[in-house]
N, C-alpha and C. Protein backbone atom coordinates (compact mmCIF):
# COMPACT_ATOMS: atom_id res chain seq x y z
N UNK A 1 108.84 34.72 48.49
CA UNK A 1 109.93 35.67 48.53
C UNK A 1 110.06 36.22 49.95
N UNK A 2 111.38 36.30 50.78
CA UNK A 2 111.56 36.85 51.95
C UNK A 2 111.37 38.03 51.96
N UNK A 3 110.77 39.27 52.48
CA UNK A 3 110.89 40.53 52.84
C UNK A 3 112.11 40.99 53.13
N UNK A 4 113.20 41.91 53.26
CA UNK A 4 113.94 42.25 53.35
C UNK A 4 113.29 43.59 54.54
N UNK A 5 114.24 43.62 55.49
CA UNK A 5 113.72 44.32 56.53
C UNK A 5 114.67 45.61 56.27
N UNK A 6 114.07 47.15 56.66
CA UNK A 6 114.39 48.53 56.23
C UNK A 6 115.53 48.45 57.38
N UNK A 7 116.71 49.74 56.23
CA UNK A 7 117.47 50.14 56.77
C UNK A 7 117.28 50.88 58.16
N UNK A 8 118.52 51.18 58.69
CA UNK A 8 118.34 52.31 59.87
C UNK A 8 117.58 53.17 59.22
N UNK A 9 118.10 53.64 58.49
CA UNK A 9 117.86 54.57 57.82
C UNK A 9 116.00 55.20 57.68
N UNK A 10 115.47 53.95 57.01
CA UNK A 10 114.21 53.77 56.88
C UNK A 10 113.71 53.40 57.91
N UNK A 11 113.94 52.74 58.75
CA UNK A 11 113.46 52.52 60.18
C UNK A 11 112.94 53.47 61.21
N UNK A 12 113.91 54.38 61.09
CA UNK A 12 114.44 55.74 61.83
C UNK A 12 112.86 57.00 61.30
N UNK A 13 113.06 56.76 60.09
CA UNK A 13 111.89 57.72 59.42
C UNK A 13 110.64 56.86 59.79
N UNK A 14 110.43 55.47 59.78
CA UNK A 14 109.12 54.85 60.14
C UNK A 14 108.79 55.29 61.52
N UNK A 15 110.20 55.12 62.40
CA UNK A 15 109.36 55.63 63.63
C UNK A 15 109.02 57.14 63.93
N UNK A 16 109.44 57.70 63.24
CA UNK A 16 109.47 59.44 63.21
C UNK A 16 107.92 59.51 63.15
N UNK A 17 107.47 58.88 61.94
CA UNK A 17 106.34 58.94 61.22
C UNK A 17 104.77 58.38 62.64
N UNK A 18 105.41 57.10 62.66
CA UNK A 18 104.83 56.34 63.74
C UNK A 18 104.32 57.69 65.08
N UNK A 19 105.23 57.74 65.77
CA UNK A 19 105.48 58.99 66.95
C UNK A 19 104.68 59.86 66.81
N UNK A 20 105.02 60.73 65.20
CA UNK A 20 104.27 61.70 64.82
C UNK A 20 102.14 61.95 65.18
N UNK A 21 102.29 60.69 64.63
CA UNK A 21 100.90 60.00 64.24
C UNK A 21 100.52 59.59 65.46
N UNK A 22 101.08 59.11 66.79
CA UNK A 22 100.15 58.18 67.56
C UNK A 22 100.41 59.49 69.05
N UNK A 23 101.17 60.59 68.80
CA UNK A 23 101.26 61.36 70.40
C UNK A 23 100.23 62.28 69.64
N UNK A 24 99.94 63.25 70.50
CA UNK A 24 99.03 64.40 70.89
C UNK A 24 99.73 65.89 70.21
N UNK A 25 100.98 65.70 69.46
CA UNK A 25 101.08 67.33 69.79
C UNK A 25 100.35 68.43 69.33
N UNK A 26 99.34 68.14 69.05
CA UNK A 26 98.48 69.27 68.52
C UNK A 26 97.59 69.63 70.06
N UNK A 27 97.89 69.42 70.79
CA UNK A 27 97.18 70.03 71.46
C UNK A 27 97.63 71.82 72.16
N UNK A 28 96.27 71.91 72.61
CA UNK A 28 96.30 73.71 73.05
C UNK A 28 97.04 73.61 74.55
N UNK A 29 97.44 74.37 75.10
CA UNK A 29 97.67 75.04 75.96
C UNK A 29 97.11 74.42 77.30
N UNK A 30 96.02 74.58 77.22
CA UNK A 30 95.26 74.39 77.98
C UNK A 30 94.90 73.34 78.34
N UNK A 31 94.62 72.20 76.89
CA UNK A 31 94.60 70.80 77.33
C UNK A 31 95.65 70.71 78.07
N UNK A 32 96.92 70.47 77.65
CA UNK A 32 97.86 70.27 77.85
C UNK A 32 98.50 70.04 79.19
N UNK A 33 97.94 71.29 80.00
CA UNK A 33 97.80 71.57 81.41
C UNK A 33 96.84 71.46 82.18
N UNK A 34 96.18 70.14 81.98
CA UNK A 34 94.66 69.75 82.33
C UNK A 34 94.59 69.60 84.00
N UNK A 35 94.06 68.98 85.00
CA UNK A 35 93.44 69.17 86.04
C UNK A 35 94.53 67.99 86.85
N UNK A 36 94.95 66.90 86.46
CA UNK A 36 96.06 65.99 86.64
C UNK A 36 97.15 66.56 86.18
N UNK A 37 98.11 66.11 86.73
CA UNK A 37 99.84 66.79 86.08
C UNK A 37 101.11 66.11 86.71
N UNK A 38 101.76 64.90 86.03
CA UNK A 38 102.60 63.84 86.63
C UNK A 38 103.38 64.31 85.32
N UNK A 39 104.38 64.90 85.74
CA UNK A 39 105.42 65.61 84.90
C UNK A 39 104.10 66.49 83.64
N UNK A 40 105.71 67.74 83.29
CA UNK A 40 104.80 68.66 82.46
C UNK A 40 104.52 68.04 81.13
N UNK A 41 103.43 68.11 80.59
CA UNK A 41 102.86 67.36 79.55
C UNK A 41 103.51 68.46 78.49
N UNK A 42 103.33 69.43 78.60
CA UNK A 42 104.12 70.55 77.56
C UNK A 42 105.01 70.60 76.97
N UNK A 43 106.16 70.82 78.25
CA UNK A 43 107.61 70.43 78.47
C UNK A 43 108.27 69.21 77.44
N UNK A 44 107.43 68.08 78.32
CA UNK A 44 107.60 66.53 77.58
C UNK A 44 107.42 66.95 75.66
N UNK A 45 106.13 67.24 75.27
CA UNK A 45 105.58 67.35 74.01
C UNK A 45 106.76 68.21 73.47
N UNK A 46 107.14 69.27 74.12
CA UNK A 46 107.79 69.89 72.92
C UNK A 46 109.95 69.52 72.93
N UNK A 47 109.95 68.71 73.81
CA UNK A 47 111.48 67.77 73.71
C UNK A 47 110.93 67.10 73.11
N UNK A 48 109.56 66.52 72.99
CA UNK A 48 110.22 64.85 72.04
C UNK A 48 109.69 65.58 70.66
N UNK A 49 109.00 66.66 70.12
CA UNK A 49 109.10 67.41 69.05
C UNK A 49 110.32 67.79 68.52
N UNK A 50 111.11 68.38 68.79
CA UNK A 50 112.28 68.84 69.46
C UNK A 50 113.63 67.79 68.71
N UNK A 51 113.46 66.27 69.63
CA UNK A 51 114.14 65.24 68.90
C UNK A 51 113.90 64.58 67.57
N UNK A 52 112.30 64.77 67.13
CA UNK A 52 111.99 64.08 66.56
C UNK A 52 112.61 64.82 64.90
N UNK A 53 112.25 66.46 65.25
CA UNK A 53 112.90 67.32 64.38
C UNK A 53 114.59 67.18 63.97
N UNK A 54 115.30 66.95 65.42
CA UNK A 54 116.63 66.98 64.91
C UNK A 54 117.02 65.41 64.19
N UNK A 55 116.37 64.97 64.26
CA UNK A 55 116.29 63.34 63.28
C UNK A 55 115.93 63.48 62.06
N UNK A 56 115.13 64.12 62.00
CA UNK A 56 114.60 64.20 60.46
C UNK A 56 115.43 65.23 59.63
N UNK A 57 116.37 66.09 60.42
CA UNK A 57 117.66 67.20 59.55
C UNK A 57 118.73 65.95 59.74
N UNK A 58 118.79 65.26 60.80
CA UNK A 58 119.77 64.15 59.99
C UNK A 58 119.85 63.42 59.09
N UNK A 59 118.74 63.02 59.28
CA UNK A 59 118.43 62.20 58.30
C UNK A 59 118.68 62.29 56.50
N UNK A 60 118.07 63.86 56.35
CA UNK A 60 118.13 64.51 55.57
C UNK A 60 119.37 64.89 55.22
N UNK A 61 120.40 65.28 55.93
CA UNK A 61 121.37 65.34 55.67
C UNK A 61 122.41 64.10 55.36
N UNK A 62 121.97 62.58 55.26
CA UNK A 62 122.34 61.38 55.09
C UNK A 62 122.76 60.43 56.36
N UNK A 63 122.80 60.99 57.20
CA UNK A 63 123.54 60.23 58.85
C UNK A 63 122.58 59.06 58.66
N UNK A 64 123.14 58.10 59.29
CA UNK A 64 122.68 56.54 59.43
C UNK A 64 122.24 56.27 61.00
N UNK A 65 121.64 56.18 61.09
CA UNK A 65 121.37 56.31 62.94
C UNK A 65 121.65 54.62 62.82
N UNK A 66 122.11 54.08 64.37
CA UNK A 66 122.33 52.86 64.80
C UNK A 66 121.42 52.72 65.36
N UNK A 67 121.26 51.07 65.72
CA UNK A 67 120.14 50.61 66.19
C UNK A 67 120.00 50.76 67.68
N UNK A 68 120.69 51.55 68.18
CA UNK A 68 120.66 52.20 69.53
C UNK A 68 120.18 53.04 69.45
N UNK A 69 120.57 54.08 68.51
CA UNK A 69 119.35 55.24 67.92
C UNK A 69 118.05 55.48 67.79
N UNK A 70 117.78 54.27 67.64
CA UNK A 70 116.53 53.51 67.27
C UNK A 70 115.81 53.50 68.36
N UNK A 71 116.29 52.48 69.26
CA UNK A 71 115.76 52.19 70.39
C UNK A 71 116.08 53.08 71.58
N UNK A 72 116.68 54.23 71.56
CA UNK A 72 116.54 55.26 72.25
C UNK A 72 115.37 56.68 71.99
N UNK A 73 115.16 56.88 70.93
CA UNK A 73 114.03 57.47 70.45
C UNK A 73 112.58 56.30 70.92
N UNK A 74 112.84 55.12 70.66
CA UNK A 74 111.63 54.76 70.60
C UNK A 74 111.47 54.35 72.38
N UNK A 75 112.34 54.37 73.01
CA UNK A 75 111.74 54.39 74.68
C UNK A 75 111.70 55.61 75.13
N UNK A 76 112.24 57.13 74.43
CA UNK A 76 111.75 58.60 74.84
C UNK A 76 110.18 58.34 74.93
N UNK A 77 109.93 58.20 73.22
CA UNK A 77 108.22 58.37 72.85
C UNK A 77 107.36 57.86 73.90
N UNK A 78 107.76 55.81 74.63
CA UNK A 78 107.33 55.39 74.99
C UNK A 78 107.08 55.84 76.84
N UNK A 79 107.87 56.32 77.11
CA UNK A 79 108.32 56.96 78.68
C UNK A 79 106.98 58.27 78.46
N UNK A 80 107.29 59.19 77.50
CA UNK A 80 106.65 60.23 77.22
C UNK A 80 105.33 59.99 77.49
N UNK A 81 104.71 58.95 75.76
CA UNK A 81 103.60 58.90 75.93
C UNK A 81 103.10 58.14 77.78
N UNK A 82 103.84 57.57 78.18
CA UNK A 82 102.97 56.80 79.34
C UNK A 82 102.65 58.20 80.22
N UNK A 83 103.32 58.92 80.60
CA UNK A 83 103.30 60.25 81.50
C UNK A 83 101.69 60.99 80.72
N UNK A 84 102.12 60.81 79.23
CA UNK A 84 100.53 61.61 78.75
C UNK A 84 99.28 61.35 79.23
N UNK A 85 99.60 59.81 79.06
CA UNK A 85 98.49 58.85 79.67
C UNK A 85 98.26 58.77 80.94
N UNK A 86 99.01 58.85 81.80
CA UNK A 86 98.45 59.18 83.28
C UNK A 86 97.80 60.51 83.03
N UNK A 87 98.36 61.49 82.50
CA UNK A 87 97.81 62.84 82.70
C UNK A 87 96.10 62.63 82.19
N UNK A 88 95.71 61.65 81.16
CA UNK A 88 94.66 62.14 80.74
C UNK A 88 94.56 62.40 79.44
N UNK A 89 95.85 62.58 78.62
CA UNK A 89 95.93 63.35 77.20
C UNK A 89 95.94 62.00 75.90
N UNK A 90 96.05 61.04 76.63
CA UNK A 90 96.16 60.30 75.64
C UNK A 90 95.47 58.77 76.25
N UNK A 91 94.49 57.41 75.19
CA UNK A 91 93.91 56.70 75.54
C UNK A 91 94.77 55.82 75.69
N UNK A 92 94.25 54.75 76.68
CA UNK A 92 95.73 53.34 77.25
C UNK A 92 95.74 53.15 76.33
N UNK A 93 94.64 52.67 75.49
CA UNK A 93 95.07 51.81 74.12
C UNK A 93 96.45 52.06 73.03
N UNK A 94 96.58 53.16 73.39
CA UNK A 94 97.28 53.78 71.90
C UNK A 94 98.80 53.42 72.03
N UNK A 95 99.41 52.62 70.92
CA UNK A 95 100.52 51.51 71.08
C UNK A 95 102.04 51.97 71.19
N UNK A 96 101.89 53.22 71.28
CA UNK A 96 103.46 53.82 71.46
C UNK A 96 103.84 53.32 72.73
């Protein structure tokens, strides 16, 4: 049987979920603003919080995001997380 691949729709929430799960935002203050600093790690954390929130009231509210949608959220996360990762806040490994 072929898999049938998820809507925007579902896509959109996988990567929400994804994002959620693989950045840092739980961190304090303090990490945050650690001893390295190549753009504000703060700043960054709480815009892509920020987007990730106004996606999930769309969502909720039924909007269909396009697959530009898609792939504009998912090169924020990816831009983001790399800046974390120079800073220190996050390991190379981690696949965002």
């Amino acid at each position: 049987m072929i898999e049938r691949k998820p809507n925007t729709q579902v896509a959109m929430r996988q990567l929400i979920e994804q994002i959620r799960t693989q950045i840092p935002f739980d961190l304090s203050e303090e990490e945050r603003c650690g001893e390295s600093c190549e753009g504000c790690s703060g700043k960054l954390l709480i815009y892509l919080e920020s987007e990730l929130d106004e996606w999930q009231i769309k969502l909720d509210q039924g909007v269909v995001p396009s697959f530009a949608d898609l792939s504009r959220l998912a090169a924020k996360a990816k831009k983001i997380a790399n800046v974390l990762r120079r800073n220190g806040l996050m390991p190379e490994q981690a696949p965002v």
